[in-house]
C-alpha atoms as a PDB file:
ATOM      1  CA  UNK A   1      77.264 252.647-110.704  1.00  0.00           C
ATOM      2  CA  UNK A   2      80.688 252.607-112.730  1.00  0.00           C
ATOM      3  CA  UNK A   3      82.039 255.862-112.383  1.00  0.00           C
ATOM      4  CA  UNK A   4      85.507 257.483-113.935  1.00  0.00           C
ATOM      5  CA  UNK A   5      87.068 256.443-111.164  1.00  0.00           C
ATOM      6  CA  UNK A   6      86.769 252.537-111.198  1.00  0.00           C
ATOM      7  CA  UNK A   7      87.038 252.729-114.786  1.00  0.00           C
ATOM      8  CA  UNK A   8      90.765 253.818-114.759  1.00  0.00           C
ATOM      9  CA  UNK A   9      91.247 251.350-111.404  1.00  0.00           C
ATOM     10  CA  UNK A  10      90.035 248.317-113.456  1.00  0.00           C
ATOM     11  CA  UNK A  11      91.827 249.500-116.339  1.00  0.00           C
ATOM     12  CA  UNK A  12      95.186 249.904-114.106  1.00  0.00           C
ATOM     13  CA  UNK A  13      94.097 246.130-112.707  1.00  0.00           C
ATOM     14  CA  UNK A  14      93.803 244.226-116.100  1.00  0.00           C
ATOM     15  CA  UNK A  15      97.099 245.617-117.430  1.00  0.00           C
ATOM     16  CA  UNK A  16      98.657 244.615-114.604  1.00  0.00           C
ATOM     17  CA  UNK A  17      96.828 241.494-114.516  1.00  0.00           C
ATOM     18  CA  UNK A  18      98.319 240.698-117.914  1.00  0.00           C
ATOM     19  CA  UNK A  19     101.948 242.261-117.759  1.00  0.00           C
ATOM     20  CA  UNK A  20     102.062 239.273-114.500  1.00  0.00           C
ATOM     21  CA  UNK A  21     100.693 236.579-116.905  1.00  0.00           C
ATOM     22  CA  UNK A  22     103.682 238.040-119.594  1.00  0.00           C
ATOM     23  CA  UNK A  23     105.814 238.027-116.676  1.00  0.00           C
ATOM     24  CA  UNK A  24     104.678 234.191-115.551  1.00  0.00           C
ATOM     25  CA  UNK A  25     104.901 233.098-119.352  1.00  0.00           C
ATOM     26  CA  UNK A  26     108.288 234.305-119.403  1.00  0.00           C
ATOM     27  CA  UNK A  27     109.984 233.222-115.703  1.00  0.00           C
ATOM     28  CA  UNK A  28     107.558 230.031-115.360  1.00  0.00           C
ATOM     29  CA  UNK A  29     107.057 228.648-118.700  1.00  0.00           C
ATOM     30  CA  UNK A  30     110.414 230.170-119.970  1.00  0.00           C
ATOM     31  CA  UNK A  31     108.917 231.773-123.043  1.00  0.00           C
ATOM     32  CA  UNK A  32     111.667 234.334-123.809  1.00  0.00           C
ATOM     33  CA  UNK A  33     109.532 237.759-124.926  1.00  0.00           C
ATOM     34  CA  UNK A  34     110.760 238.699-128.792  1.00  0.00           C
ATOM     35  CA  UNK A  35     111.432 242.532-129.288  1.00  0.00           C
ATOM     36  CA  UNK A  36     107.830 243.363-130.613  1.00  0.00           C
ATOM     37  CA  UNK A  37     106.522 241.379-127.488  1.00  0.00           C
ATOM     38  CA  UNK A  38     109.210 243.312-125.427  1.00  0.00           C
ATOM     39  CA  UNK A  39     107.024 246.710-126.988  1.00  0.00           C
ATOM     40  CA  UNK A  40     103.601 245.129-126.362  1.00  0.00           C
ATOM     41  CA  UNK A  41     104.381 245.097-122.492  1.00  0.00           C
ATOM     42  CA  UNK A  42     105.807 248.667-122.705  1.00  0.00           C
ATOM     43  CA  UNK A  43     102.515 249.633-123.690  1.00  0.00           C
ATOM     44  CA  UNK A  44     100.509 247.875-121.192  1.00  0.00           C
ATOM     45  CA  UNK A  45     103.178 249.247-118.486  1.00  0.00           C
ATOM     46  CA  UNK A  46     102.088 253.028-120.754  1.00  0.00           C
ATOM     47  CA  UNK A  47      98.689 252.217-120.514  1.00  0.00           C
ATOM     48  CA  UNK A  48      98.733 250.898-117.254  1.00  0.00           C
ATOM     49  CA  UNK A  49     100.288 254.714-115.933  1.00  0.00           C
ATOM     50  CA  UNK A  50      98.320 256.336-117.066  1.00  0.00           C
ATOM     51  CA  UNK A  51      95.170 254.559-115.508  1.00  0.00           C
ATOM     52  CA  UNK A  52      96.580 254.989-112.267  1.00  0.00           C
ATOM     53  CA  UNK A  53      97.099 258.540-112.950  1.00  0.00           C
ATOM     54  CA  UNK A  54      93.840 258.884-113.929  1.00  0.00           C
ATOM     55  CA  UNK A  55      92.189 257.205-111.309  1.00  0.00           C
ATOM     56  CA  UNK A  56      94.382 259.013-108.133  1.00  0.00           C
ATOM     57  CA  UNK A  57      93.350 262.224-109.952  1.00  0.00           C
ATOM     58  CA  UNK A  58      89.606 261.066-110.452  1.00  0.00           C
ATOM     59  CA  UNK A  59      89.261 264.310-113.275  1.00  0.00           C
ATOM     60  CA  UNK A  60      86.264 266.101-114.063  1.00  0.00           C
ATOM     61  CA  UNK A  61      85.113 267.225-117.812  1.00  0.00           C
ATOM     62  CA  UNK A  62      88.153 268.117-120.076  1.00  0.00           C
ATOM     63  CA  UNK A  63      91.308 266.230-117.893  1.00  0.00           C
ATOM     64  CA  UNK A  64      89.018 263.057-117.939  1.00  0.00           C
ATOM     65  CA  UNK A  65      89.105 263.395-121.635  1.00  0.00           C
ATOM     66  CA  UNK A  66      92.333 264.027-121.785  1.00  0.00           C
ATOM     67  CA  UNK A  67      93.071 260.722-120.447  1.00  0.00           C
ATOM     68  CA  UNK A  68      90.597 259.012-122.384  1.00  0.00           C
ATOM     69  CA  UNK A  69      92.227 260.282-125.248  1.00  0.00           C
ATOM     70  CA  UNK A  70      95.692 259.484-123.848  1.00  0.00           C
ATOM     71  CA  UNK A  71      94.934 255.952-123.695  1.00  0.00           C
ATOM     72  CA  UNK A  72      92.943 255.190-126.485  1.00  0.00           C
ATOM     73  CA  UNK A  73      96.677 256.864-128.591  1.00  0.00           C
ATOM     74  CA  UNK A  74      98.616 253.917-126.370  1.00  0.00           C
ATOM     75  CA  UNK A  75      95.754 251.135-127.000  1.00  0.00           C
ATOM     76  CA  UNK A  76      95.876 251.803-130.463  1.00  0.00           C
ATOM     77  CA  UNK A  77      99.603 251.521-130.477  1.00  0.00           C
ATOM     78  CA  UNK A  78      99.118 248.693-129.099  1.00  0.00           C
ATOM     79  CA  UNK A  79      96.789 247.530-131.682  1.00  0.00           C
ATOM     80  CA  UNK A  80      99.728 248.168-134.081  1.00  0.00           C
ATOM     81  CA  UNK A  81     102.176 246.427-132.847  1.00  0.00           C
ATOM     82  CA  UNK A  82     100.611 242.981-131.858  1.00  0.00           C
ATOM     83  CA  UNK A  83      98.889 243.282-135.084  1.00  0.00           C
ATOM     84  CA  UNK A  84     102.061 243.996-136.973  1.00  0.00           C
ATOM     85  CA  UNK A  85     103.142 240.476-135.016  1.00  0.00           C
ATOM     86  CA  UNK A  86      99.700 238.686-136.087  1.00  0.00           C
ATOM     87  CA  UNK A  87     100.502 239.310-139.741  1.00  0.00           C
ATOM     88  CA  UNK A  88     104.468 237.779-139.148  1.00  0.00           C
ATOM     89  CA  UNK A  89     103.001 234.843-137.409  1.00  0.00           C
ATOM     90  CA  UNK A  90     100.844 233.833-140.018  1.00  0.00           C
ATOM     91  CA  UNK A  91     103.083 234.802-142.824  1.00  0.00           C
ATOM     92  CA  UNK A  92     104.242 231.071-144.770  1.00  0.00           C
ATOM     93  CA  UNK A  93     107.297 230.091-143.387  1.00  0.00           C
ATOM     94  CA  UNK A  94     109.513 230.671-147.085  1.00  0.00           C
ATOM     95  CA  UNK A  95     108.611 234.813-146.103  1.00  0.00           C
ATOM     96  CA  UNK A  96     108.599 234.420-142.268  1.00  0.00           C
ATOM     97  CA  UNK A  97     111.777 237.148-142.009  1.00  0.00           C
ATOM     98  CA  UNK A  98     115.409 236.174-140.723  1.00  0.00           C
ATOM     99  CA  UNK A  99     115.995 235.968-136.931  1.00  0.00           C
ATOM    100  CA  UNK A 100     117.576 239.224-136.398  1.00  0.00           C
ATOM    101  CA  UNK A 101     120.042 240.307-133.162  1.00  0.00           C
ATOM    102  CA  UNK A 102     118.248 240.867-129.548  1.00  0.00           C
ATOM    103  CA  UNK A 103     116.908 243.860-128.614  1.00  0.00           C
ATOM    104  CA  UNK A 104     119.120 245.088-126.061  1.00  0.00           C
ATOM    105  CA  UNK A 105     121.832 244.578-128.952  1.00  0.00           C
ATOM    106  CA  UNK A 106     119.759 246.208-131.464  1.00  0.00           C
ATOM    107  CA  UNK A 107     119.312 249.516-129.064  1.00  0.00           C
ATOM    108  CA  UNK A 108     122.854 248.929-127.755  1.00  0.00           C
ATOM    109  CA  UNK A 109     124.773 249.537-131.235  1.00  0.00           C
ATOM    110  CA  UNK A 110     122.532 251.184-133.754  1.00  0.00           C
ATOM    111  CA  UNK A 111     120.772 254.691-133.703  1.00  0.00           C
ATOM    112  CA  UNK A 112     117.058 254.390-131.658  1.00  0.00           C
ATOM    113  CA  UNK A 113     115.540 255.109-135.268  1.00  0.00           C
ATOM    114  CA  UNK A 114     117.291 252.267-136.662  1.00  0.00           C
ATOM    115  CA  UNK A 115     116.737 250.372-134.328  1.00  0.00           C
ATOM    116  CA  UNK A 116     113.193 250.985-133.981  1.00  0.00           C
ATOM    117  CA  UNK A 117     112.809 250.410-137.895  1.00  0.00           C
ATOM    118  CA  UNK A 118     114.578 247.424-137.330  1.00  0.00           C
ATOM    119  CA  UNK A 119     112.599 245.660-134.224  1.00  0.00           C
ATOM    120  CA  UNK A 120     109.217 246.964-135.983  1.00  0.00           C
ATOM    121  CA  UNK A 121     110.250 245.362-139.239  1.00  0.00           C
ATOM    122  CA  UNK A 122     109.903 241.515-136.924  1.00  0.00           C
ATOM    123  CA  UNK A 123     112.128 238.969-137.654  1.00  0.00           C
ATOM    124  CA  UNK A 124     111.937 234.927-137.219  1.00  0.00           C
ATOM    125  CA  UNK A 125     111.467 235.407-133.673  1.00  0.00           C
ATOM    126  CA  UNK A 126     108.658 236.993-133.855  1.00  0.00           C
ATOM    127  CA  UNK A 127     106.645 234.763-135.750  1.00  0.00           C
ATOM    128  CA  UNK A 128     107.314 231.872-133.898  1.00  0.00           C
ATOM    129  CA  UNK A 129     104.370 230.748-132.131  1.00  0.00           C
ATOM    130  CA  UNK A 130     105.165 229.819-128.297  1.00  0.00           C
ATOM    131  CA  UNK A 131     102.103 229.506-127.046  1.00  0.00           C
ATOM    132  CA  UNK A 132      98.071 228.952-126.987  1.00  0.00           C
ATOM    133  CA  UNK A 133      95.257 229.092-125.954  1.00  0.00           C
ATOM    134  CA  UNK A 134      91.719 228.474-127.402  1.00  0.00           C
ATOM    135  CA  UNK A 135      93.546 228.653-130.779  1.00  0.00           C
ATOM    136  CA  UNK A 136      94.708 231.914-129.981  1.00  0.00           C
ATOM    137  CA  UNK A 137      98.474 233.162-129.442  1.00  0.00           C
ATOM    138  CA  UNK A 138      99.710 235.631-127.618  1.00  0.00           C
ATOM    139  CA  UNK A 139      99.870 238.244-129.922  1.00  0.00           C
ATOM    140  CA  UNK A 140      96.546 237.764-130.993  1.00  0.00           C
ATOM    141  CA  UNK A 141      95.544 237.602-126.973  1.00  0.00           C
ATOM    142  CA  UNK A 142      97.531 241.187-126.903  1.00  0.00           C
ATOM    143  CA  UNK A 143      95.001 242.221-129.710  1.00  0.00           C
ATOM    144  CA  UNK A 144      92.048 241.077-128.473  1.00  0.00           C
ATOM    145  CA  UNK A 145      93.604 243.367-125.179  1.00  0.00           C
ATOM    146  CA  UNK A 146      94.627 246.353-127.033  1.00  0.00           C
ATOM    147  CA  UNK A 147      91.329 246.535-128.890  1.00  0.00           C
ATOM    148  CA  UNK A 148      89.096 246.065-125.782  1.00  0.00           C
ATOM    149  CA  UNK A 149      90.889 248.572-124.272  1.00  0.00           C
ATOM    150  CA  UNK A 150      89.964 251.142-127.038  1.00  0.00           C
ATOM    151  CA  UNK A 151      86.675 250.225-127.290  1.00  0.00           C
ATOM    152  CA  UNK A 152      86.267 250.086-123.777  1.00  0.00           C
ATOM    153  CA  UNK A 153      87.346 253.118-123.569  1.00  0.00           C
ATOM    154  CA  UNK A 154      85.566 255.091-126.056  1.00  0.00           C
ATOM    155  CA  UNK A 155      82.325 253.420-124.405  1.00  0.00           C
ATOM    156  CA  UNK A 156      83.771 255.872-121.293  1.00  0.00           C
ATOM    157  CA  UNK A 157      84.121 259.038-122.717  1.00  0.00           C
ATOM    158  CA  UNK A 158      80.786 259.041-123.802  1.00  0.00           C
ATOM    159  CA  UNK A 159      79.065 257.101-121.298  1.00  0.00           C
ATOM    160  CA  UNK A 160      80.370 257.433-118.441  1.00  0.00           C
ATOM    161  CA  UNK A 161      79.745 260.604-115.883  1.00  0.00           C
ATOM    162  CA  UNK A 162      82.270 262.106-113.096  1.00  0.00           C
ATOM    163  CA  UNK A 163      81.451 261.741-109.979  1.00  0.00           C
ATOM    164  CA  UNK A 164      80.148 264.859-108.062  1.00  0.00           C
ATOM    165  CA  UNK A 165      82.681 266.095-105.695  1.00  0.00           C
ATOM    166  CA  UNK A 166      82.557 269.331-103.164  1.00  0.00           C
ATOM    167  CA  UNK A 167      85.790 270.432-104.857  1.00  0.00           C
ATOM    168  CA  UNK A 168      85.925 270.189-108.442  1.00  0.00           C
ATOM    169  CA  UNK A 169      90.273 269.697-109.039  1.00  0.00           C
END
């Protein structure tokens, strides 16, 4: 029987699962990770977290949704972002934005805001396609993730029940 419990240990398993495949992509393959990419893996790290959290405390009734809730927010950041990197990768090429500077540059010498408006804006970099697979790249892998993730976890807040404990923490 799938319990809370698991849940948030398969959840903590996948992300880490695919932060190593980012991190193979990037070391092995030498695919260098673009700034909204860069975000993409914060949020799995986010997500990630708060799984493990989750699943170490094993809540009952209102913490478990609180966790729920807490990761559906980060999937659905997630969502955002690789979809905001979809939509550059697929732009034509005559609108496919400028490469802009790297992100450590970007957070190095302008305000976080700016440069948070500026790495969310995408530039060439972004929509460059690196890699595939079934026809797929990796941002769209990321938002098959980041919506499977929501979904999945939606399906557990409603579905799932605690597990009966002695102690109820």
């Amino acid at each position: 029987m799938l319990t809370s419990r698991l849940f948030f240990i398969s959840l903590f398993i996948i992300c880490l699962s695919l932060l190593g495949f980012g991190l193979y992509l990037e070391h092995v393959k030498g695919l260098e990770p673009c700034p909204l990419c860069a975000f993409q893996r914060l949020t799995y790290i986010a997500i990630a977290l708060v799984a493990l959290i989750g699943a170490i405390h094993n809540p009952l009734n209102i913490f478990r949704i609180i966790y729920n809730t807490l990761l559906i927010i980060l999937a659905l950041v997630g969502v955002g972002i690789a979809g905001r990197q979809t939509w550059l990768q697929h732009l034509p090429p005559e609108l496919v934005p400028e490469c802009g500077p790297g992100l450590e540059y970007m957070l190095e010498v302008f305000p976080f805001g700016q440069a948070l408006k500026m790495i969310f804006t995408g530039s060439g970099e972004c929509a460059e396609v690196q890699w595939q697979f079934i026809g797929l790249s990796i941002p769209e892998w990321s938002l098959v993730c980041f919506s499977s993730i929501t979904i999945a976890t939606l399906l557990a807040t409603f579905m799932l029940k605690p597990e009966r404990r002695l102690f109820n923490f």
